[in-house]
Protein backbone atom coordinates (compact mmCIF):
# COMPACT_ATOMS: atom_id res chain seq x y z
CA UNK A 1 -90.40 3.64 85.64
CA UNK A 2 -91.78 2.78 82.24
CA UNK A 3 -95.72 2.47 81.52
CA UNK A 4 -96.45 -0.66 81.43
CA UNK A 5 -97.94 -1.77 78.16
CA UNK A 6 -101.57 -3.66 78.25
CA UNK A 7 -102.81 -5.97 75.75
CA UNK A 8 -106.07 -6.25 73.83
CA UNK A 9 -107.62 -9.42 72.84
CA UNK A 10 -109.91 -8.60 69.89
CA UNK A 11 -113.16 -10.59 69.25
CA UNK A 12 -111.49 -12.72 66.36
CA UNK A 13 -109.14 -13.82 69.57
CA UNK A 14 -105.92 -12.07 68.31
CA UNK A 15 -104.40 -9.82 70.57
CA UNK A 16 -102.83 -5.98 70.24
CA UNK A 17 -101.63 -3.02 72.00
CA UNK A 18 -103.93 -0.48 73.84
CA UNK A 19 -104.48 2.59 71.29
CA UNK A 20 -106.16 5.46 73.66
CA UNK A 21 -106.10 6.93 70.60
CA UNK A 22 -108.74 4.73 68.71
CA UNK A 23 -110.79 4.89 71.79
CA UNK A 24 -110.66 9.02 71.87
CA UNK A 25 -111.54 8.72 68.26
CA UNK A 26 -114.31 6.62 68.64
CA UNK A 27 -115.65 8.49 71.94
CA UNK A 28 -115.28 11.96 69.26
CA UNK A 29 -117.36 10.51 67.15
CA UNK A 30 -119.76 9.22 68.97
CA UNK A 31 -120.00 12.56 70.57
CA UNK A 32 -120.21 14.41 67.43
CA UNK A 33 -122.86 12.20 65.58
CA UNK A 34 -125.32 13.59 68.32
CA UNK A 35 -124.16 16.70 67.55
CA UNK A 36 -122.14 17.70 70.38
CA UNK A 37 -119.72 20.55 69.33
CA UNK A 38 -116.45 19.60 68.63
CA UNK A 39 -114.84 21.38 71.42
CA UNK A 40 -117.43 19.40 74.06
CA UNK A 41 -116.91 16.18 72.05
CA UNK A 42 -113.03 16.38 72.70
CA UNK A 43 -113.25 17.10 76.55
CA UNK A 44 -115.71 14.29 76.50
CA UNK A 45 -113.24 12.03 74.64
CA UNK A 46 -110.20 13.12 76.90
CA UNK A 47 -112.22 12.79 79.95
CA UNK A 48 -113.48 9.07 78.82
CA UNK A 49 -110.44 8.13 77.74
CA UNK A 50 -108.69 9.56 81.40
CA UNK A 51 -111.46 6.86 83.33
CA UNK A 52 -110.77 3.94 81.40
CA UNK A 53 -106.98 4.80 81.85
CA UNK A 54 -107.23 4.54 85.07
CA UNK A 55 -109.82 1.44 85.21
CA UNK A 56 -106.88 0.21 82.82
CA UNK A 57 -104.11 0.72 85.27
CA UNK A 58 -103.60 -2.44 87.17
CA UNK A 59 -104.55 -5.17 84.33
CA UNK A 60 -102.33 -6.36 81.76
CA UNK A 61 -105.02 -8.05 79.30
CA UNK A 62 -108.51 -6.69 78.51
CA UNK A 63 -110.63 -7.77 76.12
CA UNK A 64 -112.46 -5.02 73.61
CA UNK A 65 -115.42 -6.33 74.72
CA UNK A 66 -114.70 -5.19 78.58
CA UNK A 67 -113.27 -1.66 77.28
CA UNK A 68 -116.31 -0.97 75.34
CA UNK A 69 -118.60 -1.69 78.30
CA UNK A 70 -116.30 0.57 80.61
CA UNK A 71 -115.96 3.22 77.97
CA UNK A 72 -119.91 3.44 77.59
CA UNK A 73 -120.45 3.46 81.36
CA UNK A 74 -118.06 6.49 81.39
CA UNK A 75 -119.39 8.17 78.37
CA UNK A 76 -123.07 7.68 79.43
CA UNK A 77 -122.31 10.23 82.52
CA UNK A 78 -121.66 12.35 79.90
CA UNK A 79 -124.32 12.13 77.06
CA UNK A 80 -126.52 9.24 77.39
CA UNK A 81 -127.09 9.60 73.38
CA UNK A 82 -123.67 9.25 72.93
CA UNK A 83 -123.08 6.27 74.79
CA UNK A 84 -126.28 4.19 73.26
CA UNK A 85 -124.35 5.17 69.73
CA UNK A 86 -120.92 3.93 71.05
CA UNK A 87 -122.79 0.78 72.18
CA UNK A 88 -124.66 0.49 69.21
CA UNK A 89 -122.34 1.06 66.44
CA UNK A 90 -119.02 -0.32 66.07
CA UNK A 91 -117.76 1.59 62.80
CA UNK A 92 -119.08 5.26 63.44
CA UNK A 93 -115.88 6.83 61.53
């Protein structure tokens, strides 16, 4: 059975596709701008991006606003330092 696709709706209201890869990247760079190693930063990122997968699994439509708040929740058992900056800052790349 094919994965179902889920939708995004942005804060200027227009919708798109879930990325896990934007999220990853974000979560990396959070991770790294605290100056986790890279290698701890990407099992961070996969392991973020894994939990909000699953929170992800029975909706169709999110808002970034309600991925954000999971991803930080899930991040914040990881590094809290990293999680205030993925909070905090929305263009850390």
């Amino acid at each position: 059975m094919a994965k179902q696709q889920k939708h995004i709706v942005k804060r200027g209201t227009h919708s798109e596709a879930y990325d896990e890869r934007k999220l990853y990247a974000s979560i990396y760079s959070s991770c790294l701008s605290v100056r986790e190693p890279a290698a701890t930063a990407e099992l961070v990122a996969s392991k973020v991006c894994e939990e909000v997968d699953g929170w992800l699994s029975n909706k169709h439509e999110v808002t970034s606003a309600d991925i954000r708040k999971m991803a930080s929740i899930s991040l914040h058992n990881y590094n809290q330092d990293a999680a205030w900056i993925y909070r905090h800052h929305r263009n850390i790349n």
